[in-house]
Protein backbone atom coordinates (compact mmCIF):
# COMPACT_ATOMS: atom_id res chain seq x y z
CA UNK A 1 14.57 -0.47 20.33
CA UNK A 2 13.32 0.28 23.69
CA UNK A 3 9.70 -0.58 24.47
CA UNK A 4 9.00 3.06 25.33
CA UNK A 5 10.52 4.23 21.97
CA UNK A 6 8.28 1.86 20.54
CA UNK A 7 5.08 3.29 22.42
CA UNK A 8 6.26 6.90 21.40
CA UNK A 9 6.47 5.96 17.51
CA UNK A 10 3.00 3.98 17.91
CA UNK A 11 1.04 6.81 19.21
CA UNK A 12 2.41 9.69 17.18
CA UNK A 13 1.75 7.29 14.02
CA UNK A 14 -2.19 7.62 15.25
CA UNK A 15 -2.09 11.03 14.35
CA UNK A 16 -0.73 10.97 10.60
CA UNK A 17 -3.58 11.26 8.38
CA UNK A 18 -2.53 9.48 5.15
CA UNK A 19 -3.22 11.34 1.21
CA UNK A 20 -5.25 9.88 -0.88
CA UNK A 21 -1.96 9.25 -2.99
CA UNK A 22 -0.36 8.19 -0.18
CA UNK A 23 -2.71 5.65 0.23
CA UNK A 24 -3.03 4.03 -3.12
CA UNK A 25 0.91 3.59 -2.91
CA UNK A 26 0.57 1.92 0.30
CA UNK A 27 -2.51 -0.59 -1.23
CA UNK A 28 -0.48 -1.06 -3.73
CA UNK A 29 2.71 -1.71 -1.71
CA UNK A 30 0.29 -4.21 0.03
CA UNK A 31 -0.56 -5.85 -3.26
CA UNK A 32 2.65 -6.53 -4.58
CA UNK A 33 4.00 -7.62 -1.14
CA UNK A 34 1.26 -10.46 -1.07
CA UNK A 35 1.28 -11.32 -4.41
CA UNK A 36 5.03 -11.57 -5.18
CA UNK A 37 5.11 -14.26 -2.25
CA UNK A 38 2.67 -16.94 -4.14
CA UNK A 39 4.23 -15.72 -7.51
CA UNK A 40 7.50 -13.97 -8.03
CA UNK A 41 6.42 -12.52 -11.48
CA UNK A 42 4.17 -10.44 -10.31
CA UNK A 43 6.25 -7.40 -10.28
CA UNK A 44 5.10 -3.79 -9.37
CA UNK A 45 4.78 -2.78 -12.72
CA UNK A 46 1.88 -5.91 -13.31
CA UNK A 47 0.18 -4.63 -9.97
CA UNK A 48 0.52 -1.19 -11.24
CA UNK A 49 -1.28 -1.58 -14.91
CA UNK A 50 -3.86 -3.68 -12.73
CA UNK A 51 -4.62 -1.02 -10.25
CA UNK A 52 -4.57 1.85 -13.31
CA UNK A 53 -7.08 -1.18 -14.91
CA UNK A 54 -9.43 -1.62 -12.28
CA UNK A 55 -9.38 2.26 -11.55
CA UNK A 56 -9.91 3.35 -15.38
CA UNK A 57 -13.24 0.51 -14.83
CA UNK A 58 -14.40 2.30 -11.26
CA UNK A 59 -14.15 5.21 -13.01
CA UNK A 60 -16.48 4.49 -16.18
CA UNK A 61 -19.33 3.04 -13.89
């Protein structure tokens, strides 16, 4: 890729404003990614039921 293609792509991905859904699958794309490095069973269903976990206890306080 050409360095002005890669300028191009960089500033039109400033504008792009990110759901909320959106962004819990990219924290959680972030989560696995990191995890499953150190331990490969961590899977994304275990960072998944942790996320729904720690949501469900956001949620109640």
């Amino acid at each position: 890729m050409r360095d002005n293609n890669l300028q191009y792509l960089i500033e039109k991905s400033k504008g792009v404003k990110m759901t909320p859904a959106e962004a819990e699958r990219q924290r959680r794309s972030f989560a696995f990614g990191n995890t499953n490095i150190e331990n490969d069973r961590v899977t994304r269903r275990v960072v998944d039921e942790q996320a729904e976990k720690i949501g469900s206890a956001k949620a109640g306080s």
